[in-house]
Each structure stands twice: as structure tokens, then as C-alpha cells.
C-alpha atoms as a PDB file:
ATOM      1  CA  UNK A   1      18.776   2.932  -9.930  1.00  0.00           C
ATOM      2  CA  UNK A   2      17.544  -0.564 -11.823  1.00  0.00           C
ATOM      3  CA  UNK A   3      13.803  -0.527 -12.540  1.00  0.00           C
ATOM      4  CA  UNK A   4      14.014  -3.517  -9.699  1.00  0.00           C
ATOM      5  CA  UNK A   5      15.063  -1.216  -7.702  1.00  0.00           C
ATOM      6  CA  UNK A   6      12.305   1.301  -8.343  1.00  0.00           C
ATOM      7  CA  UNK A   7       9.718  -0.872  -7.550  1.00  0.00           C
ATOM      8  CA  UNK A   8      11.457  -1.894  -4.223  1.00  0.00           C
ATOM      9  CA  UNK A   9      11.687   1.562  -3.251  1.00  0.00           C
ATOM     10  CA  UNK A  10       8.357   1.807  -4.582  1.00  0.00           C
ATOM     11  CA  UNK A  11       6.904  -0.917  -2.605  1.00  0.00           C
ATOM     12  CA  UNK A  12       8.739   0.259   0.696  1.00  0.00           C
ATOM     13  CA  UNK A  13       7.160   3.579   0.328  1.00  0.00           C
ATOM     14  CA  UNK A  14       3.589   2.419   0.112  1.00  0.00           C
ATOM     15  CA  UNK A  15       3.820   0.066   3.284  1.00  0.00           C
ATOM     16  CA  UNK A  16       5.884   3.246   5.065  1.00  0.00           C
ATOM     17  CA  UNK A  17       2.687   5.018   4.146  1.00  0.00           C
ATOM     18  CA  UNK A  18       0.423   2.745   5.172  1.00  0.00           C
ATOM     19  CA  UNK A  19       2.327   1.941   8.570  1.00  0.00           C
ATOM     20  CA  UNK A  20       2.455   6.317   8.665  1.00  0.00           C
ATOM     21  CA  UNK A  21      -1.469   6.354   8.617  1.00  0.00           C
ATOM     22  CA  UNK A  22      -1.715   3.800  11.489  1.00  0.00           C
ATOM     23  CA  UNK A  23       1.027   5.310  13.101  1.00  0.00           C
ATOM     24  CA  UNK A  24      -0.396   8.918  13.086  1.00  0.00           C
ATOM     25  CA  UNK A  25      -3.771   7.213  14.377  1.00  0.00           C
ATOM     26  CA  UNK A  26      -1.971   5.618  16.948  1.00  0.00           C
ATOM     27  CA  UNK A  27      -0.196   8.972  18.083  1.00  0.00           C
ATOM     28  CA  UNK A  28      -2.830  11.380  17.442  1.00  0.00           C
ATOM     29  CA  UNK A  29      -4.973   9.029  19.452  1.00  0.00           C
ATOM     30  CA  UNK A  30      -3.313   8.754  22.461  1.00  0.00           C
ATOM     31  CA  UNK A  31      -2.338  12.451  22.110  1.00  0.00           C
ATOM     32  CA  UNK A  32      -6.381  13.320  22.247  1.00  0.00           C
ATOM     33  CA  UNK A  33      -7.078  10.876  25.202  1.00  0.00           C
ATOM     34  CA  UNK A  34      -4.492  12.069  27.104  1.00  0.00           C
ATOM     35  CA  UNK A  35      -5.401  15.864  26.862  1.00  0.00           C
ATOM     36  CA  UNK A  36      -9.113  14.525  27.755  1.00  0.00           C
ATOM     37  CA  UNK A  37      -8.015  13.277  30.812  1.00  0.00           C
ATOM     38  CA  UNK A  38      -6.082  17.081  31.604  1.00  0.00           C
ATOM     39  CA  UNK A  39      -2.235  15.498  31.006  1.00  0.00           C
ATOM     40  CA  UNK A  40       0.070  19.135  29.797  1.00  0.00           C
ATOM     41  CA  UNK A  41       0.134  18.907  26.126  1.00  0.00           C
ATOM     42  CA  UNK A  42       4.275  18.305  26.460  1.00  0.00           C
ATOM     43  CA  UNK A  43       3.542  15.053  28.604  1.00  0.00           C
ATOM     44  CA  UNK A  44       0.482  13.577  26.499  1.00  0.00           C
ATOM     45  CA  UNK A  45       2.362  14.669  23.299  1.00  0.00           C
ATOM     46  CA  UNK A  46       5.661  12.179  24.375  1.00  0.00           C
ATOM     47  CA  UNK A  47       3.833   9.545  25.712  1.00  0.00           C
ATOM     48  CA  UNK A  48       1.578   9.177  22.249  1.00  0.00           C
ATOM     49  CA  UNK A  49       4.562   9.376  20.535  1.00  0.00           C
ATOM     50  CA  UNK A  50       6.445   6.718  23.056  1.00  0.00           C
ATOM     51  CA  UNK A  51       3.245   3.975  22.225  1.00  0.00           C
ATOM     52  CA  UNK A  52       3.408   5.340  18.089  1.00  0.00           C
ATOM     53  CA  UNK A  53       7.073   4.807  17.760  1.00  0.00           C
ATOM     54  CA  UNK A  54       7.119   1.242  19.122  1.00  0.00           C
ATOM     55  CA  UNK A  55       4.233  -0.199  16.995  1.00  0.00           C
ATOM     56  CA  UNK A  56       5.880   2.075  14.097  1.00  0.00           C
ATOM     57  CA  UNK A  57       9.210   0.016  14.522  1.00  0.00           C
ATOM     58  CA  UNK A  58       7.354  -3.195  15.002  1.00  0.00           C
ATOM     59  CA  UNK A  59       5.273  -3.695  12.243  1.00  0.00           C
ATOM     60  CA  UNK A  60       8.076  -1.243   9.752  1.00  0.00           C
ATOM     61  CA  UNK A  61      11.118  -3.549  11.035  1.00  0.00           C
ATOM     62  CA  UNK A  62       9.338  -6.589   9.842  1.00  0.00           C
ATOM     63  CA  UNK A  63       7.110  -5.786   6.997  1.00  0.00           C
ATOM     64  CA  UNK A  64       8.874  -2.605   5.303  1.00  0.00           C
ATOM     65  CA  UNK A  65      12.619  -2.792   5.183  1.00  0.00           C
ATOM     66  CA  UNK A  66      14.570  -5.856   4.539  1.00  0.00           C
ATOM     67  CA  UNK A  67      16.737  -6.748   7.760  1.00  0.00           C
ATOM     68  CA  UNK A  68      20.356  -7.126   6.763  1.00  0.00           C
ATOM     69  CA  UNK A  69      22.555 -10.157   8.115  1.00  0.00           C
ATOM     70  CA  UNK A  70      24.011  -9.130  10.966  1.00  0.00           C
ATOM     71  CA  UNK A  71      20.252  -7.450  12.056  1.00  0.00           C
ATOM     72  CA  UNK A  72      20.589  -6.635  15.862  1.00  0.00           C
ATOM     73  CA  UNK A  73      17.292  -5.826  17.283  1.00  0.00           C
ATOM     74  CA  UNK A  74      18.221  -3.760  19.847  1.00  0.00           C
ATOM     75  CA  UNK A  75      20.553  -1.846  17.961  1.00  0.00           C
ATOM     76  CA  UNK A  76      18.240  -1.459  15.552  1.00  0.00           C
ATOM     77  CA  UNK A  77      15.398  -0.112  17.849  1.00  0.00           C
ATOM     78  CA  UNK A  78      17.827   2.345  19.223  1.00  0.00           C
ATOM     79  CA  UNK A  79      18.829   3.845  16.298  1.00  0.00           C
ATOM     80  CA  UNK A  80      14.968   3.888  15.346  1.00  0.00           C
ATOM     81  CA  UNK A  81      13.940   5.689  18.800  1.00  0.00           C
ATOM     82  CA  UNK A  82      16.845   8.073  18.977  1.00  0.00           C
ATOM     83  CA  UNK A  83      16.334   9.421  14.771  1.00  0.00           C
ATOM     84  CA  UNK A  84      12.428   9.230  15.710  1.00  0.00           C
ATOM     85  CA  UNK A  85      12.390  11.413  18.833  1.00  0.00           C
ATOM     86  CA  UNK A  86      15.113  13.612  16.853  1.00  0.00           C
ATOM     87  CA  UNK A  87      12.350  13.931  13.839  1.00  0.00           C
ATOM     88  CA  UNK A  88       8.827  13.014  14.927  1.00  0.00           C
ATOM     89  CA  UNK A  89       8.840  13.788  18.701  1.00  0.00           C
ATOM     90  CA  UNK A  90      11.337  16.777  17.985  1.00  0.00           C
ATOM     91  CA  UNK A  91       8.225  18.534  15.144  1.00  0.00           C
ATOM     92  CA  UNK A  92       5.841  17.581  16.873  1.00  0.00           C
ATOM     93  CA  UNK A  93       7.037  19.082  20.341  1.00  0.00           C
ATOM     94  CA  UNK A  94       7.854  22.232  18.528  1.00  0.00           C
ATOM     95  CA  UNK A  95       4.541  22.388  16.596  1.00  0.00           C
ATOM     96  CA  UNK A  96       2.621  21.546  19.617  1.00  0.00           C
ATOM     97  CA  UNK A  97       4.774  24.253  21.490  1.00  0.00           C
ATOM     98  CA  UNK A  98       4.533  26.877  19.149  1.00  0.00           C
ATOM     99  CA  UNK A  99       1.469  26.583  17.077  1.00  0.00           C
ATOM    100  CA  UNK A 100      -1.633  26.694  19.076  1.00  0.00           C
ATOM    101  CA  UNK A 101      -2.226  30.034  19.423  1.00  0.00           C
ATOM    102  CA  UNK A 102      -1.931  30.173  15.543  1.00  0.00           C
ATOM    103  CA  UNK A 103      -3.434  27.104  14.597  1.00  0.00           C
ATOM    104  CA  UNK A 104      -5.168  25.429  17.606  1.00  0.00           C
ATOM    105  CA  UNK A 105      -3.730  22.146  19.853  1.00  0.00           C
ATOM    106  CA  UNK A 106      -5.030  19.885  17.674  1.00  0.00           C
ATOM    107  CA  UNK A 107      -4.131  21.031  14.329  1.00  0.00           C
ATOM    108  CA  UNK A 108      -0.473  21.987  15.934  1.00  0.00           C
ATOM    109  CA  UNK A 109       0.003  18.132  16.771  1.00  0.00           C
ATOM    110  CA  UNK A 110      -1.266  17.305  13.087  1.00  0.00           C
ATOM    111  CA  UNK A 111       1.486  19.669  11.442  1.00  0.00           C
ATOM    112  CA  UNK A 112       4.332  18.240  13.746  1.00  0.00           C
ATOM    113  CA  UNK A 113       3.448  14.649  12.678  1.00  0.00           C
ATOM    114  CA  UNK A 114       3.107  15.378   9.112  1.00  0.00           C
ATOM    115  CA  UNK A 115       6.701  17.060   9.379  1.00  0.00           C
ATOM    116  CA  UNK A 116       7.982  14.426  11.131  1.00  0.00           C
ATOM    117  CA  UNK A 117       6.394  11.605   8.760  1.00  0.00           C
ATOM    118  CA  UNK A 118       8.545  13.019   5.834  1.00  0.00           C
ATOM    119  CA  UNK A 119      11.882  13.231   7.313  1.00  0.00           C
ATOM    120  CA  UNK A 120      10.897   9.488   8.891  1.00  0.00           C
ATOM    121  CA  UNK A 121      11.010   7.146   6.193  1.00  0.00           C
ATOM    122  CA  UNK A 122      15.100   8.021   5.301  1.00  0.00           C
ATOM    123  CA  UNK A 123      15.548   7.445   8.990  1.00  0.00           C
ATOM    124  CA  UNK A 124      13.465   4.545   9.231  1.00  0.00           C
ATOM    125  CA  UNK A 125      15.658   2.908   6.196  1.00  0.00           C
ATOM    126  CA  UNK A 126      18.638   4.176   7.763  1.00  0.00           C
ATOM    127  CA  UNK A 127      17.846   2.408  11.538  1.00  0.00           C
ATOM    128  CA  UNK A 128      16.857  -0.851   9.594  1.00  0.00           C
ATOM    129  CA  UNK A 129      18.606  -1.257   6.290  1.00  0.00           C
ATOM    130  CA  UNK A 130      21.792   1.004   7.422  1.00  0.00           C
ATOM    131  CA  UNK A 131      20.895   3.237   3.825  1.00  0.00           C
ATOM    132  CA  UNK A 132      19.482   6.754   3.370  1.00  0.00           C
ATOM    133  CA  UNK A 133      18.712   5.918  -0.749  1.00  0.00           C
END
């Protein structure tokens, strides 16, 4: 890979970062409120991933990745949804499943999101710029 390219990669990274941090505010968020207000852990753990994924795709389809030519938006959001509820809803269900009697709700839904965050940025490129590398 060309130095240009380094920094592009580079610069996506960062702003996948900083779009992960909102993100994981965002889902963690809604997670908490939802369990406040007695939703099963299952339901409140889709539906803060539902409102993270679509502000996730907003701001990363316009301000991370470069949209190619033939960009379809809807096609694009699909593929974005379907490799984010395979990766981020998918960890976090299983860590919020599995891990509270080990680690506690709350720490279980931070795990699954970290997980998730890693595996997310090749499938974020992938849904956007049609690339893994």
C-alpha cells in the first residue's frame, strides 16, 4: 500500500473511531434506559442497537468512507444493517446472553460492543466502499 494510501486508511480509522465512541454512547444509552424502564435485556439490547446502527451508517456513509459511483443508498444501508446485526447485534446478544452472571448486565453489553466494534469497521468499508482492505 502507497504512503497515500496509509494515511487514507489512517484517516478512515480515526473518524470510524470517533463515529465508534458516539455510536457505543448511543447504544449503551438506549440499552440503560430501556432496562430502567423494565424492557428484557434481549428487547432493550436490539432496539439500542436498531437507533446505534442508523446514526452509525449516517454520519460513517457520509463522513468516513468514500461513496463509489454507482453508490445506492439503500443497497448500501442493507448491506450495512444485515453485516451489523451479523457482528454488533450478533456479540452483543451473545455477551448480553451469556455474560451476566460472570460479569454483570452492564459490563456484558460493554464486551459485546467492543467485539462487535472491531469486526465493524471491515464491514462498514465493505457495505460502503465494496472493499475489506
Amino acid at each position: 500500500m502507497t504512503e497515500e494510501g496509509n494515511r487514507g486508511l489512517s484517516t478512515k480509522l480515526s473518524r470510524f473511531a470517533i463515529v465508534g465512541i458516539l455510536n457505543t454512547v448511543i447504544d449503551f444509552a438506549t440499552f440503560s434506559a430501556l432496562v430502567a424502564l423494565s424492557f428484557p435485556a434481549l428487547v432493550a439490547n436490539f432496539l439500542g442497537w436498531a437507533v446505534a446502527v442508523s446514526f452509525s451508517f449516517a454520519v460513517n456513509s457520509r463522513w468516513t468512507f468514500e461513496r463509489g459511483e454507482r453508490f445506492s443508498l439503500h443497497r448500501a444501508f442493507a448491506k450495512f444493517a444485515v453485516s451489523g446485526s451479523i457482528i454488533s447485534l450478533g456479540s452483543s446478544t451473545l455477551a448480553v446472553y451469556l455474560l451476566p452472571p460472570l460479569t454483570g448486565l452492564f459490563a456484558a453489553k460493554l464486551i459485546g460492543i467492543l467485539v462487535g466494534a472491531i469486526l465493524n469497521f471491515f464491514a462498514a468499508r465493505w457495505s460502503i466502499e465494496n472493499r475489506v482492505i
